[in-house]
C-alpha atoms as a PDB file:
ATOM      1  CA  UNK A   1       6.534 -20.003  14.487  1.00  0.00           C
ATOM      2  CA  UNK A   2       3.468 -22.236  12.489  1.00  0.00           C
ATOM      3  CA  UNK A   3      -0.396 -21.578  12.631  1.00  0.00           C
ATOM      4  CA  UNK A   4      -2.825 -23.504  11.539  1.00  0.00           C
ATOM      5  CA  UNK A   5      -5.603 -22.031   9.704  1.00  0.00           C
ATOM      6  CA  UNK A   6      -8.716 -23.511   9.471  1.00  0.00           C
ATOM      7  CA  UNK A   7     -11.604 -22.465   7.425  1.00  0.00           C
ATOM      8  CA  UNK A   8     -15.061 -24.209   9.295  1.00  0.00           C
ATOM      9  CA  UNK A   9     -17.909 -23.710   7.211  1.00  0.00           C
ATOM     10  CA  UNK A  10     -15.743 -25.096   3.895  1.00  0.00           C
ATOM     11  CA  UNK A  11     -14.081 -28.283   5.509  1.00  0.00           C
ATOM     12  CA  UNK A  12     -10.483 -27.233   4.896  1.00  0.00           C
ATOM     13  CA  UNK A  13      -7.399 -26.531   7.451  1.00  0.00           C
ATOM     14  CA  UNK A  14      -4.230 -25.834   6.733  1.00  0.00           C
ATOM     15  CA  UNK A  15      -1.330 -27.129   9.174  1.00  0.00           C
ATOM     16  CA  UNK A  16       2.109 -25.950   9.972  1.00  0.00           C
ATOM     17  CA  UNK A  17       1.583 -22.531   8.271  1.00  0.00           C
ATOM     18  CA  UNK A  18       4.535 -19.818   8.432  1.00  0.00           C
ATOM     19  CA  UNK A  19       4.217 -16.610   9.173  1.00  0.00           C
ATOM     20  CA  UNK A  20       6.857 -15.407   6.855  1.00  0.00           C
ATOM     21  CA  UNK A  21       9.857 -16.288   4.330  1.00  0.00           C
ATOM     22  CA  UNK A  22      13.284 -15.535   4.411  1.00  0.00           C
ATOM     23  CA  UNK A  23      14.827 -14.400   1.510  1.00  0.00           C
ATOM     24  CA  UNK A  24      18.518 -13.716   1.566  1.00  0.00           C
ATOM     25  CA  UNK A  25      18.518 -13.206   5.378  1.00  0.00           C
ATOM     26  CA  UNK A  26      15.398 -10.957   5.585  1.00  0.00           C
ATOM     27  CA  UNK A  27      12.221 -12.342   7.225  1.00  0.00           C
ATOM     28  CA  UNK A  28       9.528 -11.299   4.884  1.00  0.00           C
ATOM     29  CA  UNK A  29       5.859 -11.471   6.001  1.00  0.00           C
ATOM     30  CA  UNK A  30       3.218 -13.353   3.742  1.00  0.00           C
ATOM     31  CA  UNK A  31       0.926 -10.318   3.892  1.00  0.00           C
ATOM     32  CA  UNK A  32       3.784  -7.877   2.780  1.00  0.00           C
ATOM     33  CA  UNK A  33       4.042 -10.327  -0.108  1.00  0.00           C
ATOM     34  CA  UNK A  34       0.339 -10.101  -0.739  1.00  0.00           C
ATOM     35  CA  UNK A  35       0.320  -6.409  -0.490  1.00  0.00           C
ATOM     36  CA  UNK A  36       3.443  -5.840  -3.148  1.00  0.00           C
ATOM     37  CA  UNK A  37       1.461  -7.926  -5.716  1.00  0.00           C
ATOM     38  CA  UNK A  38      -1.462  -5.999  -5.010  1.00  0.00           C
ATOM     39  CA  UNK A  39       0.408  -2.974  -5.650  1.00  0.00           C
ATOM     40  CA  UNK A  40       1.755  -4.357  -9.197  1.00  0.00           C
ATOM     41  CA  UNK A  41      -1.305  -5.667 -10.173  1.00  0.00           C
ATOM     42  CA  UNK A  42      -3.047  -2.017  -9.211  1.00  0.00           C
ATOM     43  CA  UNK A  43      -0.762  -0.643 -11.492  1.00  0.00           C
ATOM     44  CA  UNK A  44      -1.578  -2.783 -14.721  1.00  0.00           C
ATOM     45  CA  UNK A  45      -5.066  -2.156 -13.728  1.00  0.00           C
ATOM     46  CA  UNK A  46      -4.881   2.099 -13.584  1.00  0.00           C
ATOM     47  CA  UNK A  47      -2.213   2.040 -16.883  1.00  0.00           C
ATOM     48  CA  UNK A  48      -4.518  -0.746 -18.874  1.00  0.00           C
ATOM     49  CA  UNK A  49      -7.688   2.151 -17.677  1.00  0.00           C
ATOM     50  CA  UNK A  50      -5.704   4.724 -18.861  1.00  0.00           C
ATOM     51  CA  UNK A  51      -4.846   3.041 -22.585  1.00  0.00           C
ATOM     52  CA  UNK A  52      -8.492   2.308 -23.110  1.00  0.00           C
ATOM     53  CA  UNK A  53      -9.448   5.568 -22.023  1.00  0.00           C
ATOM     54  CA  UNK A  54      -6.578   7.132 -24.009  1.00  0.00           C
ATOM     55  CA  UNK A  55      -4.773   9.190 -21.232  1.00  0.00           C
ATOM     56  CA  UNK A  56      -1.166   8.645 -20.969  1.00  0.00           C
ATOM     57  CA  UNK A  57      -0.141   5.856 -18.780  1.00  0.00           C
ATOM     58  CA  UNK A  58       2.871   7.105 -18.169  1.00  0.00           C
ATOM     59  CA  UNK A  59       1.581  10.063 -15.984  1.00  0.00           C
ATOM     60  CA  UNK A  60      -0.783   7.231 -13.947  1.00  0.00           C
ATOM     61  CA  UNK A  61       3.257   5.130 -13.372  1.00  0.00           C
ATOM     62  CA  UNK A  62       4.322   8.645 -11.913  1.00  0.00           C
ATOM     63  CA  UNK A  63       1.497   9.160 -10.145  1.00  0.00           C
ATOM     64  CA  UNK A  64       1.200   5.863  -8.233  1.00  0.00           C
ATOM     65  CA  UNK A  65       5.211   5.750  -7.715  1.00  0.00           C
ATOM     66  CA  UNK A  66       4.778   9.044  -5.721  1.00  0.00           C
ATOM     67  CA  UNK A  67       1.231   8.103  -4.459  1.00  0.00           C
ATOM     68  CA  UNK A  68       2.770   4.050  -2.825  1.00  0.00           C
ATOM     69  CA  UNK A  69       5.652   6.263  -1.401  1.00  0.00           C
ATOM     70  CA  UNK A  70       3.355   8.784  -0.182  1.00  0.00           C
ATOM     71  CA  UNK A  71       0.918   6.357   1.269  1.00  0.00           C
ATOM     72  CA  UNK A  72       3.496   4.341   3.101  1.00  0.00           C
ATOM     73  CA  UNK A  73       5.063   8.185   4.652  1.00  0.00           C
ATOM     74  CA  UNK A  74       1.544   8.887   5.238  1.00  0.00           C
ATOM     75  CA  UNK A  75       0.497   5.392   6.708  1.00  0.00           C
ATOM     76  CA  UNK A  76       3.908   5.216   9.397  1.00  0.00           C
ATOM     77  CA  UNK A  77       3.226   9.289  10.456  1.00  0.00           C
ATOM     78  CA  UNK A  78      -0.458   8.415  11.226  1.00  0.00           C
ATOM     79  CA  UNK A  79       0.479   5.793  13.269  1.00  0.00           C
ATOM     80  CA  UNK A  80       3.133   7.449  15.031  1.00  0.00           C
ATOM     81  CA  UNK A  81       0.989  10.701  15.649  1.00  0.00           C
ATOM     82  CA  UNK A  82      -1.607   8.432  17.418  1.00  0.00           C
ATOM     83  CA  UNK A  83       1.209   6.301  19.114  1.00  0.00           C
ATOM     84  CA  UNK A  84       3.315   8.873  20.519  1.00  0.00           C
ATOM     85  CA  UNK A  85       4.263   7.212  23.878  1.00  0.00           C
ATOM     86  CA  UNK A  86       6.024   4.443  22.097  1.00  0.00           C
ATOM     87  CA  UNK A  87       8.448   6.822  20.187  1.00  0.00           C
ATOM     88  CA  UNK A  88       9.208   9.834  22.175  1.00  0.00           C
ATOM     89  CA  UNK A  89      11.489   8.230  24.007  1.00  0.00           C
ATOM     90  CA  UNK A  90      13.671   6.804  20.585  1.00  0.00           C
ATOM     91  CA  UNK A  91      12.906   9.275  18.063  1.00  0.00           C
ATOM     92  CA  UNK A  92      14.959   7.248  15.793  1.00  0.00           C
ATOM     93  CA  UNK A  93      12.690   4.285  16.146  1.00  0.00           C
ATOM     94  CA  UNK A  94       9.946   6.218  14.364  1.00  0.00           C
ATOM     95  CA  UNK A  95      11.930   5.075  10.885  1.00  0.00           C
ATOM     96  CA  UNK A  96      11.503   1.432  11.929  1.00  0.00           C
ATOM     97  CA  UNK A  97       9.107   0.301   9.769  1.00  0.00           C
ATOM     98  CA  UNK A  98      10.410  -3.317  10.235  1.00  0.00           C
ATOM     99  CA  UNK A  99       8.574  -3.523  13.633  1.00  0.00           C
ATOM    100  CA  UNK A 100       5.365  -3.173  12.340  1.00  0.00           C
ATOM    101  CA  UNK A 101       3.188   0.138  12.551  1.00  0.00           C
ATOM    102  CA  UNK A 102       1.550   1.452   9.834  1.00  0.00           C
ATOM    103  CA  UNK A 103      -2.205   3.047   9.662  1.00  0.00           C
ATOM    104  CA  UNK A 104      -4.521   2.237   6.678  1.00  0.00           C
ATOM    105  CA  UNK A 105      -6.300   5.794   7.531  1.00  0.00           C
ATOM    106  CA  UNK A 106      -2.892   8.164   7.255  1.00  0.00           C
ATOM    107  CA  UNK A 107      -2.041   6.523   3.919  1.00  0.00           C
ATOM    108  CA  UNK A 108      -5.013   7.090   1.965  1.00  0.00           C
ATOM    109  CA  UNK A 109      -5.292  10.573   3.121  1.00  0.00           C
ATOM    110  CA  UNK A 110      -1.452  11.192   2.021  1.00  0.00           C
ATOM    111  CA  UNK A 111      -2.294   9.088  -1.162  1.00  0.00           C
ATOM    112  CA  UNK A 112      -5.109  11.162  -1.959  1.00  0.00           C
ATOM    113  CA  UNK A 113      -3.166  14.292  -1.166  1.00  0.00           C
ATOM    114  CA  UNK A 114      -0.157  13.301  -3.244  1.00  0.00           C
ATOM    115  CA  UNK A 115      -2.799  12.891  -6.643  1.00  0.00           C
ATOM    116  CA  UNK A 116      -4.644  16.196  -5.782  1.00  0.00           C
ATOM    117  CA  UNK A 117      -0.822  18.075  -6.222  1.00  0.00           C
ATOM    118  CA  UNK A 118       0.306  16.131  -9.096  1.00  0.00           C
ATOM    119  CA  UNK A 119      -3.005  16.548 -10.872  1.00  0.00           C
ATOM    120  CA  UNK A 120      -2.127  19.951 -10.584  1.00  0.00           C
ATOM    121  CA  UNK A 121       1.484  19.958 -11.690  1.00  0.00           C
ATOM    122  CA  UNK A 122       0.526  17.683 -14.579  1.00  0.00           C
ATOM    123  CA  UNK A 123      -2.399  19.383 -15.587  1.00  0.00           C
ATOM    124  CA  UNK A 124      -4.909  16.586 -15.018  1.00  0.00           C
ATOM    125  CA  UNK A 125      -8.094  16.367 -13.547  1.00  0.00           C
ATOM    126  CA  UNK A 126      -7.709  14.664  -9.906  1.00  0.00           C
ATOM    127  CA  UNK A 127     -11.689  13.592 -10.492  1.00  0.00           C
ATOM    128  CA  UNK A 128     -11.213  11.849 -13.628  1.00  0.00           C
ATOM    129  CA  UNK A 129      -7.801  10.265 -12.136  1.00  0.00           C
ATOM    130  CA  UNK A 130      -9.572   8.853  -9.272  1.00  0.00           C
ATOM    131  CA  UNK A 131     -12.340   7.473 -11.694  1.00  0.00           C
ATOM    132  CA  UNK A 132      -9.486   6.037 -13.705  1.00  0.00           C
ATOM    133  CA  UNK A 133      -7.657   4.483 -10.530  1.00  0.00           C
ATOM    134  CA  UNK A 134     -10.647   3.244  -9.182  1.00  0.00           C
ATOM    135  CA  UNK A 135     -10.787  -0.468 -10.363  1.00  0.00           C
ATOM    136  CA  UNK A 136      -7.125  -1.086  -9.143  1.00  0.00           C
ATOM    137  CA  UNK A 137      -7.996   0.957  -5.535  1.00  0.00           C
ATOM    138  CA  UNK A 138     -10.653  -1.889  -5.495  1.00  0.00           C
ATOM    139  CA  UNK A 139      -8.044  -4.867  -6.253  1.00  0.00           C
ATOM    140  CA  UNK A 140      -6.201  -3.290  -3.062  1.00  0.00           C
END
């Protein structure tokens, strides 16, 4: 299927525009394209932080492995807490996240969660993380 997008106020449209690529069979969405570099770049943003404010960047690698993985649980249970009538009937639908259905809201709260406990296992203050973290939250 092709859009067009069209921005008015600048003069410029774009024709014929996919909605996704296929890569080795898989359909893969522009915007989860957009969203993995987003990702990668947040993470040379935190670790390049964390060199210049000479904390390990190591710990901020851990940290936002955990913290994507915990975001993206946190995102798809959000949205299936607050969609319930579309899953109780297939509970094993709830682990297709290829359909779509993830809530911005439930993965910053598990996000924020995750870095609150690993601050504590790691020994690390969870304020000065989030101050550290902030520039590539903002890239997101």
């Amino acid at each position: 299927m092709h859009y067009d997008i069209s921005f008015p106020h600048l003069g410029i449209t774009l024709d014929h525009v996919g909605k996704s690529v296929d890569l080795f069979g898989v359909s893969i969405a522009y915007y989860g394209i957009i969203i993995g570099m987003a990702i990668l770049i947040g993470f040379a943003i935190a670790t390049s932080e964390a060199k210049r404010t000479r904390q390990n960047p190591e710990d901020y690698l851990d940290m936002g492995i955990i913290g994507v993985i915990a975001g993206i649980a946190g995102a798809r249970i959000y949205y299936v807490i607050f969609s319930w009538d579309m899953y109780k009937d297939d509970l094993l639908d709830i682990f297709n996240l290829r359909e779509g259905g993830l809530a911005i809201y439930g993965g910053v709260i598990a996000a924020v969660i995750s870095i609150f406990v690993l601050a504590k296992v790691k020994h690390l203050s969870p304020f000065q993380i989030f101050d550290t973290i902030a520039m590539a939250l903002l890239n997101g």
